[in-house]
Protein backbone atom coordinates (compact mmCIF):
# COMPACT_ATOMS: atom_id res chain seq x y z
CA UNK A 1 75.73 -14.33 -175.75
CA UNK A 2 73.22 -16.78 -177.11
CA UNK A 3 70.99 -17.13 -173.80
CA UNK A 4 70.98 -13.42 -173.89
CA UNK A 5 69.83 -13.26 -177.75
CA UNK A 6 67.11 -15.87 -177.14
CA UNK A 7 65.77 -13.69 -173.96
CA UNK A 8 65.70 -10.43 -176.58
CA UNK A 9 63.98 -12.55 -178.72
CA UNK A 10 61.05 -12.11 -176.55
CA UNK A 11 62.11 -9.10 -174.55
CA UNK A 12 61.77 -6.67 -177.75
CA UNK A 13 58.26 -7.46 -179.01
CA UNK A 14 57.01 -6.62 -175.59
CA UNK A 15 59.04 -3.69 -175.20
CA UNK A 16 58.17 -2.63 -178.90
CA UNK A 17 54.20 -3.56 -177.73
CA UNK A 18 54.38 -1.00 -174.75
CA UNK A 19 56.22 1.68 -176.68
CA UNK A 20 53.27 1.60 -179.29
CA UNK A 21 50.20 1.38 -176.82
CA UNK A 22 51.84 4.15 -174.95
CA UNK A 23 51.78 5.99 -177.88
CA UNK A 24 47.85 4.88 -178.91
CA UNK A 25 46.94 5.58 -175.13
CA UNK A 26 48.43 8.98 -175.33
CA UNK A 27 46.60 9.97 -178.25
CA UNK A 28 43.22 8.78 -177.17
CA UNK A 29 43.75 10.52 -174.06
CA UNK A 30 44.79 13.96 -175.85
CA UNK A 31 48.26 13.98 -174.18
CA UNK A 32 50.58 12.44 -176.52
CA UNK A 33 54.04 12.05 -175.16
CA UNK A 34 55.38 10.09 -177.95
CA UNK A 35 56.83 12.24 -181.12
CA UNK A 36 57.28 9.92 -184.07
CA UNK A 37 61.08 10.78 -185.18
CA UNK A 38 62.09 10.49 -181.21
CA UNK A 39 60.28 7.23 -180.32
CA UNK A 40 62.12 5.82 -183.79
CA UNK A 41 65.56 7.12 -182.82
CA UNK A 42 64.90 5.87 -179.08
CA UNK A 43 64.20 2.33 -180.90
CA UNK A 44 67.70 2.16 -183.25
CA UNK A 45 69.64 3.39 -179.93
CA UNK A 46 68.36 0.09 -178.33
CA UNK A 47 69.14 -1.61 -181.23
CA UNK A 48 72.67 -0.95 -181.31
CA UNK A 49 72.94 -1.48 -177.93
CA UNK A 50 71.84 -4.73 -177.43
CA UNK A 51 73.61 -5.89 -180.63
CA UNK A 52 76.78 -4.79 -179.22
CA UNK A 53 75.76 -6.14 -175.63
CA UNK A 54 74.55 -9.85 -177.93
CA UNK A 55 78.86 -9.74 -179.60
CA UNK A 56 80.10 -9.17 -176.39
CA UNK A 57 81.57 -5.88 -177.26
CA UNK A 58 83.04 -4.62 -173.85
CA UNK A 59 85.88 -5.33 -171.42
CA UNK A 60 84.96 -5.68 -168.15
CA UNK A 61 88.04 -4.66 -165.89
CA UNK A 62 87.33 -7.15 -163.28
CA UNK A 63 84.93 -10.16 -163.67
CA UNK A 64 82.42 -10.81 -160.76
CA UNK A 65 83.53 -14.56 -161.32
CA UNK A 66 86.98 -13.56 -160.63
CA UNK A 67 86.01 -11.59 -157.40
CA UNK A 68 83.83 -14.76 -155.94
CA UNK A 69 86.83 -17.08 -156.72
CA UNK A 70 88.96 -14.73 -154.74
CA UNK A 71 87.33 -12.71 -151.84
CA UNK A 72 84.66 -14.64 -150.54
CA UNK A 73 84.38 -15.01 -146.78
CA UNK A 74 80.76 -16.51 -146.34
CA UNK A 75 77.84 -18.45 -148.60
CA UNK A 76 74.52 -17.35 -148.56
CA UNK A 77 72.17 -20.38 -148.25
CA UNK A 78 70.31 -21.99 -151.66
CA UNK A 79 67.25 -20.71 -152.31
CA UNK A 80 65.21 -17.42 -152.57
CA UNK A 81 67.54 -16.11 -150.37
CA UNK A 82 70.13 -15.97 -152.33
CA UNK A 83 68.63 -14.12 -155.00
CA UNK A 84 67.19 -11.64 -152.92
CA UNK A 85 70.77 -10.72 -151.39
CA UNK A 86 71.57 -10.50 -155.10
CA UNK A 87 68.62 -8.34 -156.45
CA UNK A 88 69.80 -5.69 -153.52
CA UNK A 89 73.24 -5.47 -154.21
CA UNK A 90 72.63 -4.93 -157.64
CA UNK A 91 70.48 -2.18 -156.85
CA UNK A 92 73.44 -0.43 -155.03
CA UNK A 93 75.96 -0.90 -157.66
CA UNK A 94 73.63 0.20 -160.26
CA UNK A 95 73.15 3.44 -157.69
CA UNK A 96 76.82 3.84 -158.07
CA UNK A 97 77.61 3.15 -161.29
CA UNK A 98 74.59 5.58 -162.79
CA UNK A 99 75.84 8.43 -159.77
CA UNK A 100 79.49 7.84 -161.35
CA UNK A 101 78.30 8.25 -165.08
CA UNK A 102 76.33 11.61 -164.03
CA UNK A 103 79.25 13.50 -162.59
CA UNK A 104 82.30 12.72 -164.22
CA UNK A 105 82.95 13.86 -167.45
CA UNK A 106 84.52 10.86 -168.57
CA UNK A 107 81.75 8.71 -167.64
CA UNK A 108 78.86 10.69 -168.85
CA UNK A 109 79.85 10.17 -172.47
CA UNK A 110 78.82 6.41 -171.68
CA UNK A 111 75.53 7.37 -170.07
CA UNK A 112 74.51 10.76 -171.90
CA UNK A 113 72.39 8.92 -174.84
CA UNK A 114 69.84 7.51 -172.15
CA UNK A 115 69.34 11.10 -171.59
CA UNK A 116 69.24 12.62 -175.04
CA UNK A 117 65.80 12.58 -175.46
CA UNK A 118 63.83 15.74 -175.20
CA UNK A 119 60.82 13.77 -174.53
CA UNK A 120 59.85 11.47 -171.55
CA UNK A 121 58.42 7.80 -172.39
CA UNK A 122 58.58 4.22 -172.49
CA UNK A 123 60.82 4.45 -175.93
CA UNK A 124 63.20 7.21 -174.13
CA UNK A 125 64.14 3.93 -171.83
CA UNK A 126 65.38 1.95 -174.84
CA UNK A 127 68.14 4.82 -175.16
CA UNK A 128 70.96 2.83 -173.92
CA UNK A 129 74.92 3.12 -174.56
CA UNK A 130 77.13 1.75 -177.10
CA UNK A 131 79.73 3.50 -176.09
CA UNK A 132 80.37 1.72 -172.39
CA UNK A 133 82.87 -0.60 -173.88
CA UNK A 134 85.02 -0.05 -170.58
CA UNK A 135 82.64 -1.73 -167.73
CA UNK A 136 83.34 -1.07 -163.94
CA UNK A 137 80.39 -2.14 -162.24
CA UNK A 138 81.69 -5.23 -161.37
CA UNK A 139 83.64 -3.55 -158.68
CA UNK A 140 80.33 -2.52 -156.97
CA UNK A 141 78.88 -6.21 -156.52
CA UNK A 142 81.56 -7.02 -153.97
CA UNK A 143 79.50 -7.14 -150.77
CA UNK A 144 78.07 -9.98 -153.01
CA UNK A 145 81.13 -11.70 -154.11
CA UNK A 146 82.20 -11.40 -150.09
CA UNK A 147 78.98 -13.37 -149.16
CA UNK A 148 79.77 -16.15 -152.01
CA UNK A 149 76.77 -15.44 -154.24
CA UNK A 150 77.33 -17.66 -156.87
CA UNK A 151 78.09 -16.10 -160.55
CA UNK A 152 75.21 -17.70 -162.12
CA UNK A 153 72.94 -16.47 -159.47
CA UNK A 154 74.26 -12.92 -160.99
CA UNK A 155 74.10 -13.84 -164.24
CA UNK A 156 69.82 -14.77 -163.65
CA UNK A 157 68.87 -11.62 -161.76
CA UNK A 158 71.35 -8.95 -163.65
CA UNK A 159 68.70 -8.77 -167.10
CA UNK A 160 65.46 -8.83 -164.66
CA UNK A 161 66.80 -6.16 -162.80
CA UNK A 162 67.44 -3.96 -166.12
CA UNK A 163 64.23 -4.72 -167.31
CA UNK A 164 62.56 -4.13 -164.39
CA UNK A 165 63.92 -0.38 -165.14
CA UNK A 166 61.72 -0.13 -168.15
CA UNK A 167 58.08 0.81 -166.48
CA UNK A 168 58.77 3.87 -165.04
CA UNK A 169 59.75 5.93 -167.90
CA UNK A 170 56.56 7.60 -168.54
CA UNK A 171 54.22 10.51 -167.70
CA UNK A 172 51.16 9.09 -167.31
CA UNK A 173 51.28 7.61 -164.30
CA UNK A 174 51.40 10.21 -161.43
CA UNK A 175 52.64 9.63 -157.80
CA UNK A 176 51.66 6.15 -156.67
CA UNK A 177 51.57 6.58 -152.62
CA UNK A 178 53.26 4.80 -150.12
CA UNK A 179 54.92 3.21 -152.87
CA UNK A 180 57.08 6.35 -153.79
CA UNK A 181 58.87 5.52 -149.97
CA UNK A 182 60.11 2.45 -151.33
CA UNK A 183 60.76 1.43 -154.63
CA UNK A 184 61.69 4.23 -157.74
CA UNK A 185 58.55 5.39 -159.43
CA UNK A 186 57.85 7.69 -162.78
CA UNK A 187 57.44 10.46 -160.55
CA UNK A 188 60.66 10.46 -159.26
CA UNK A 189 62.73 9.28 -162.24
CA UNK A 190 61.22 12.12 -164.23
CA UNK A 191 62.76 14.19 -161.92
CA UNK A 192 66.10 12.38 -162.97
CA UNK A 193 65.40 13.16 -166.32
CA UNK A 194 64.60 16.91 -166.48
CA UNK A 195 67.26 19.65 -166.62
CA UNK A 196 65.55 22.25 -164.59
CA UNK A 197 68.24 23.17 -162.06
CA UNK A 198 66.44 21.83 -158.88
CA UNK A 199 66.34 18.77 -160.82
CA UNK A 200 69.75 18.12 -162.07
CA UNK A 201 71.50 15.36 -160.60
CA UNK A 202 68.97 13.64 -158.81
CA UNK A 203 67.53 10.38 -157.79
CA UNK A 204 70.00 8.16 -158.73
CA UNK A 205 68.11 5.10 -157.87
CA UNK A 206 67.42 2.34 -159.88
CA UNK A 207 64.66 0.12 -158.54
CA UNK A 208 64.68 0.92 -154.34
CA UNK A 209 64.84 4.86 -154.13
CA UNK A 210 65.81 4.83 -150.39
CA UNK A 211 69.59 4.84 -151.68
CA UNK A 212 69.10 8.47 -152.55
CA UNK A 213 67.74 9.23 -149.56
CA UNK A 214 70.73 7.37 -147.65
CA UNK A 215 73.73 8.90 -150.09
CA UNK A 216 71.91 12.89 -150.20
CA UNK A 217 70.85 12.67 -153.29
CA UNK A 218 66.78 12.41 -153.50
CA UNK A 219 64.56 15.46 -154.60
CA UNK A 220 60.49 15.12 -155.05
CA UNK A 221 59.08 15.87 -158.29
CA UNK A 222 57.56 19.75 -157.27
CA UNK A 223 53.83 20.56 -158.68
CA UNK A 224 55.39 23.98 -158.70
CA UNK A 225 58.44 22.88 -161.22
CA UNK A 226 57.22 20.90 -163.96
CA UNK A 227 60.22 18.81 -165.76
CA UNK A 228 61.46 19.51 -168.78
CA UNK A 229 63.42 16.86 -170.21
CA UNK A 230 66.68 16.25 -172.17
CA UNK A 231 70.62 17.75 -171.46
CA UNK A 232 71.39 21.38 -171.26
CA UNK A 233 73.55 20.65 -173.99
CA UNK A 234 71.35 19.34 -176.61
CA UNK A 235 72.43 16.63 -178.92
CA UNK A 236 70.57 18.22 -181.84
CA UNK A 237 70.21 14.66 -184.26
CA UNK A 238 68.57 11.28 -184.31
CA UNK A 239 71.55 9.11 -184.97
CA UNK A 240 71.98 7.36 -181.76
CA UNK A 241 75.40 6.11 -182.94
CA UNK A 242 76.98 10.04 -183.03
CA UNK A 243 75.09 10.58 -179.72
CA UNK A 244 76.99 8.31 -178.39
CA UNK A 245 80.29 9.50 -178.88
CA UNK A 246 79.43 13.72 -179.01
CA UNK A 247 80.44 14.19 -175.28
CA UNK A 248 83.86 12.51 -175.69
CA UNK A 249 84.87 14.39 -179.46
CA UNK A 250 84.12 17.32 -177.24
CA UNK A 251 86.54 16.54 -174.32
CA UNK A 252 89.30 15.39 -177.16
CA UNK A 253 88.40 18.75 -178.76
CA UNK A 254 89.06 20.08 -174.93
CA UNK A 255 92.02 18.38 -174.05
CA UNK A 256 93.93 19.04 -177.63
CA UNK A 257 92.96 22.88 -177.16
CA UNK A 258 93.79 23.71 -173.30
CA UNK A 259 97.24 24.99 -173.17
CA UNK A 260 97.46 24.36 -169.50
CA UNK A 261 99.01 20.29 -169.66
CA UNK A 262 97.12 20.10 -165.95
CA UNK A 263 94.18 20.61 -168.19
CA UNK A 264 94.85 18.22 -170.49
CA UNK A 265 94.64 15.34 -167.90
CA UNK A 266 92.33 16.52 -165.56
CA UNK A 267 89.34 16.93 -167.86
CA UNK A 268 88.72 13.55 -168.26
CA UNK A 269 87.87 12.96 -164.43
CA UNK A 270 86.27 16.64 -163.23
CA UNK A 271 83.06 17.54 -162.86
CA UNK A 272 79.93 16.78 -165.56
CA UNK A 273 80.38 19.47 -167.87
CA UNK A 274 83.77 21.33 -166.78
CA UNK A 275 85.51 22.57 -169.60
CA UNK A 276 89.05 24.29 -169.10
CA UNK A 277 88.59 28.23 -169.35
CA UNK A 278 90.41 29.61 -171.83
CA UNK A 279 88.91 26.81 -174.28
CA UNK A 280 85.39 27.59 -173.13
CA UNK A 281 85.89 31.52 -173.88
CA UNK A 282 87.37 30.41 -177.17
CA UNK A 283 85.24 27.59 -178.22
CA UNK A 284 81.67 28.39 -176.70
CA UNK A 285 79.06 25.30 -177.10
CA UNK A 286 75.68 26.22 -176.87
CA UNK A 287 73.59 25.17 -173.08
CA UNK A 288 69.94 26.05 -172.66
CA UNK A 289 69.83 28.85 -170.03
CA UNK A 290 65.79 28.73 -169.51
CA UNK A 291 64.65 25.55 -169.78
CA UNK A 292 60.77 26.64 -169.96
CA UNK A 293 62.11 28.48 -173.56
CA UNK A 294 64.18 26.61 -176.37
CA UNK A 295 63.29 24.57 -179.31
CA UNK A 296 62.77 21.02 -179.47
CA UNK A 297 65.02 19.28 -182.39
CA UNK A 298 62.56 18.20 -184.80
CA UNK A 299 63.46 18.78 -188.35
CA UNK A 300 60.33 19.35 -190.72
CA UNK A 301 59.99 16.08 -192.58
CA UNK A 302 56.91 15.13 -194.89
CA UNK A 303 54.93 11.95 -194.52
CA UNK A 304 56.15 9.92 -196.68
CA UNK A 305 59.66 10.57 -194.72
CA UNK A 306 57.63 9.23 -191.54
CA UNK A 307 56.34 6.30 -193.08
CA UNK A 308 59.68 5.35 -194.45
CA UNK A 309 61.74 5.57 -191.32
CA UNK A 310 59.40 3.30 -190.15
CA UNK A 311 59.61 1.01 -193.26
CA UNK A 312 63.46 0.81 -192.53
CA UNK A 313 63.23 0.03 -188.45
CA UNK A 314 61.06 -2.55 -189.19
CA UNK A 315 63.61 -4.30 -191.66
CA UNK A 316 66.55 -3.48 -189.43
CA UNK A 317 64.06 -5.25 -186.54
CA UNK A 318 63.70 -8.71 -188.48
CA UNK A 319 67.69 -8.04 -189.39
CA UNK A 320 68.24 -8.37 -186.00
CA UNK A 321 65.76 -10.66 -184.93
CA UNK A 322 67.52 -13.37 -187.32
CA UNK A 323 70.84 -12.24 -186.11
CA UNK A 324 69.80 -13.04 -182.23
CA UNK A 325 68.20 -16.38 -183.10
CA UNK A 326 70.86 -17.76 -184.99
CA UNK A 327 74.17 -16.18 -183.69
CA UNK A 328 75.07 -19.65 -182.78
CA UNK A 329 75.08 -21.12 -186.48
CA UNK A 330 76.15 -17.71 -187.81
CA UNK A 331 79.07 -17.41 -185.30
CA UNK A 332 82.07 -15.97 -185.19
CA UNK A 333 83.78 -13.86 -187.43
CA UNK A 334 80.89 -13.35 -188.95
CA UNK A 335 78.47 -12.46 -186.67
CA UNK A 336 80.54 -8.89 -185.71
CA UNK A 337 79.95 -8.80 -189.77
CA UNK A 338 76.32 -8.93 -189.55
CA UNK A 339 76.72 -6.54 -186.44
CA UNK A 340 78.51 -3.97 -188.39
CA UNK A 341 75.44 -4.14 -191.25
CA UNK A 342 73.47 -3.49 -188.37
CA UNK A 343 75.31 -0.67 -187.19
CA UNK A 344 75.70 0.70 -190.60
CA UNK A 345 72.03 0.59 -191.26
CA UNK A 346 70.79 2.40 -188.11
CA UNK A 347 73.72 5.17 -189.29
CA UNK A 348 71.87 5.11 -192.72
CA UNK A 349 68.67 5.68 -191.84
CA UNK A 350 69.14 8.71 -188.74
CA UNK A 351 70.70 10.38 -191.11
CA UNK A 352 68.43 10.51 -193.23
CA UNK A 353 66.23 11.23 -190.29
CA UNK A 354 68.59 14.42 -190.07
CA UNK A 355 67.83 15.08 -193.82
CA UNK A 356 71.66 15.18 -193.57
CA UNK A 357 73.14 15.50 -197.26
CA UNK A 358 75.57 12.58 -196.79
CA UNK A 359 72.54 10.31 -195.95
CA UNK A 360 72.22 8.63 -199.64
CA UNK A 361 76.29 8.03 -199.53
CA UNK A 362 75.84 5.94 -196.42
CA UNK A 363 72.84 4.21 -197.37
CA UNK A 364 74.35 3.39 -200.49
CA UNK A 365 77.56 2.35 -198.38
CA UNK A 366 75.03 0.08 -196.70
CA UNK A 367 73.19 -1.37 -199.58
CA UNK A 368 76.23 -2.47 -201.40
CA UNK A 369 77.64 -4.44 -197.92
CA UNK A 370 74.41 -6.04 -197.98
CA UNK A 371 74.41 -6.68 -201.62
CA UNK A 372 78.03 -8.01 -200.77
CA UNK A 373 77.39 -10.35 -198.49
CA UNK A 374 74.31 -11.84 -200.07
CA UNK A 375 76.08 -12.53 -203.67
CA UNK A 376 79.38 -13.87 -201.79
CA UNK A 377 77.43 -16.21 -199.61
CA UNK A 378 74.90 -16.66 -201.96
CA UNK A 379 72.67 -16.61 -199.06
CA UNK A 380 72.38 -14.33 -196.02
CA UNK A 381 74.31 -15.83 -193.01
CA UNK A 382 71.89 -19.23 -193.95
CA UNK A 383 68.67 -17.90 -194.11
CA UNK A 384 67.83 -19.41 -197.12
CA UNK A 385 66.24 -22.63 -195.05
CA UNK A 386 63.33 -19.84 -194.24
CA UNK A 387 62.24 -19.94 -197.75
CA UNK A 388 63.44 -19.25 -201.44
CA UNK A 389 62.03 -15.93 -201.22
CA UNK A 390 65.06 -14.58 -199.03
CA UNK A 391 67.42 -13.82 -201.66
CA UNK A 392 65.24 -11.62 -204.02
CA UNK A 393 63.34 -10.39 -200.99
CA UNK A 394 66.83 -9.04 -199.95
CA UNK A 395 68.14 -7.85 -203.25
CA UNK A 396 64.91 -5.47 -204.00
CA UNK A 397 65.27 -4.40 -200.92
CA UNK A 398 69.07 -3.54 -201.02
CA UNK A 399 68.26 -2.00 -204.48
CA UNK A 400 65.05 -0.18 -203.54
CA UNK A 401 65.90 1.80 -200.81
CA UNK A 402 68.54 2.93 -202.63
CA UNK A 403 66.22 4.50 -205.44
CA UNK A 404 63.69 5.88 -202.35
CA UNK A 405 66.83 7.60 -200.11
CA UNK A 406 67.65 8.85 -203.34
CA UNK A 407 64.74 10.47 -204.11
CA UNK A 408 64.07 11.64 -200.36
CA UNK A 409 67.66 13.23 -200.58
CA UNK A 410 66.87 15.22 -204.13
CA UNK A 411 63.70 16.40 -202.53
CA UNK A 412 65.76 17.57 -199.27
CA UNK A 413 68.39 19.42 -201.84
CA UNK A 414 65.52 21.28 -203.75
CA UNK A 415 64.08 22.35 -200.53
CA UNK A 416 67.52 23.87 -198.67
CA UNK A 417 67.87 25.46 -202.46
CA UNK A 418 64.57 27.07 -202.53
CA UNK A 419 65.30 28.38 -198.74
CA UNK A 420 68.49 29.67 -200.18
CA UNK A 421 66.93 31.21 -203.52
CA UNK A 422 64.25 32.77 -201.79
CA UNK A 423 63.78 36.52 -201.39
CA UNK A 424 64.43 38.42 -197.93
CA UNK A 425 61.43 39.20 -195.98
CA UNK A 426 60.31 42.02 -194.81
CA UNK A 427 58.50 43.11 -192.13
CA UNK A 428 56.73 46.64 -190.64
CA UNK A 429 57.88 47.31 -187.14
């Protein structure tokens, strides 16, 4: 956990770095594929998820240690070797494991955030899962634990091969050549990401593309169909934390409501998206039809709302930055106590995001945990060796977001009552 919090520690300035130039370099070159509110709720999905990943919060059903220890019939030799065998084999279980998350309904609920986004770019790749507290994919590296790749050897390559994911989730670089034969590129992974029909459920790959191509399941971005991104159920908020767990409230809904029992059982493992009949006639959920025709989510916000969300990310940022850094002197139980501020903040702030009415009682929630902790400790999990000015840093801040979600939230409740006190219109046909 530590080793991964000090390789965040330099992993998310770059990625924040890209995310903004891609943004500057979109605007200078009058195609801007970076909306504000998104790229911000893109950013606190990441956040959560590599806090949870940093606490160790999952279960891995079988360990990839415990599969060396057991089933290996060969070594591969020291050397580059070695890591090579294991870059490749990772690159098929991660084919697997993503093909397993896109048609099974179960499964989707762990992988449906990273699609979420209506909106293709560099921050859209930071959308990753909080909800994958079950992990299987250590049953997919066993052509490596049968040639005796050593754990640690897994343990080196596993974050470079994630990262190396990162790149390609943009669209401004078009097809790149010979290269599109070999390794994944942005043209095909935006085909991954759209929800046109002769896009759905394609390219799979994660960093070689010719396991598509083997398993059936490869399709070339068309000039013809342009993608259009995002799920044909739209998530319809910013708060990366209810993302998360939509898919899954709906199956519970699903399973409580089918009066077949078969039903009841069986909806956890069928198809992406199959809901039993009599519930579905009952309990419609909207899916866009044309996917050339529906409306983006993006609630009418002012300014000052922009400006603010960004004011909060930033804090939440430097929360976690300390958090990373020192989660060995913090440690443990206290640490998942810093993690659940975290949590709670990012909750906070989408709301708000939302223009949600509840979003002052959970920021308020949040302030007085942090106020909480501070007074208690009299310090913030030991940050007082950065300087004196920790403590009443933290306290004004605590206290004055409280006043400025307060105000954002009375300026959200005159607005939905002028919308409701205002007259009919009327218009000639």
């Amino acid at each position: 956990m530590e080793t991964y919090g000090k390789i965040l520690l330099i992993a998310m300035p770059a990625f924040l770095l890209l995310v903004l130039f891609e943004k500057w370099y979109g605007w200078r070159r009058g195609f801007d594929t970076v909306r504000n509110m998104d790229m911000i709720s893109s950013l606190s999905s990441g956040i959560t998820n590599v806090t949870k990943d940093v606490l160790g919060l999952s279960i891995a059903i079988i360990s990839y240690g415990w599969l060396v220890d057991h089933l290996a019939v060969l070594k591969v030799p020291d050397g580059w070797m070695t890591y090579l065998v294991a870059f490749v084999v990772l690159d098929f279980a991660g084919y697997w494991t993503h093909r397993i998350a896109h048609e099974y309904n179960f499964f989707w609920n762990n992988h449906i955030i990273h699609h979420s986004s209506e909106e293709f770019n560099l921050a859209c790749a930071l959308r990753q899962s909080i909800s994958s507290i079950v992990k299987i994919f250590a049953i997919f590296l066993l052509p490596a634990a049968l040639l005796g790749v050593p754990e640690n050897v897994i343990a080196v390559i596993a974050p470079l091969h994630l990262f190396a994911q990162f790149w390609y989730h943009t669209r401004h670089i078009k097809k790149m050549g010979w290269l599109e034969y070999i390794i994944v590129t942005p043209s095909h992974h935006r085909v991954h990401h759209a929800l046109n029909p002769e896009y759905l459920d394609k390219n799979y790959s994660q960093i070689f593309i010719f396991w598509d191509k083997l398993f059936g399941t490869y399709q070339e971005e068309l000039e013809s169909v342009p993608p259009v991104y995002g799920i044909t159920r739209p998530v319809q908020t910013w708060n990366p934390i209810r993302i998360n767990f939509q898919h899954l409230w709906l199956l519970i809904l699903d399973a409580w409501r089918a009066a077949d029992w078969r039903d009841k059982f069986r909806i956890w493992l069928m198809p992406t998206g199959w809901r039993p009949s009599d519930v579905a006639a009952k309990y419609p959920v909207f899916k866009i039809g044309d996917p050339y025709h529906f409306e983006k989510y993006d609630p009418r916000v002012s300014t000052g709302m922009h400006i603010w969300s960004w004011v909060q990310i930033t804090f939440c940022l430097l929360f976690i930055s300390y958090l990373f850094g020192n989660i060995a002197t913090i440690g443990s139980p206290a640490m998942f106590l810093y993690g659940l501020y975290v949590f709670l903040m990012v909750y906070a702030y989408t709301e708000l995001m939302d223009k949600n009415p509840n979003a002052l009682a959970w920021e308020i929630i949040k302030n007085i945990m942090g106020l909480s902790i501070l007074y208690a400790q009299g310090d913030w999990f030991g940050a007082s060796y950065l300087g004196p000015f920790i403590k009443p840093l933290l306290t004004a801040y605590f206290a004055g977001s409280t006043f400025v979600v307060a105000w954002f939230a009375n300026q959200f409740r005159k607005e939905r009552s002028g919308l409701q006190d205002a007259p009919p219109s009327h218009h000639l046909a």
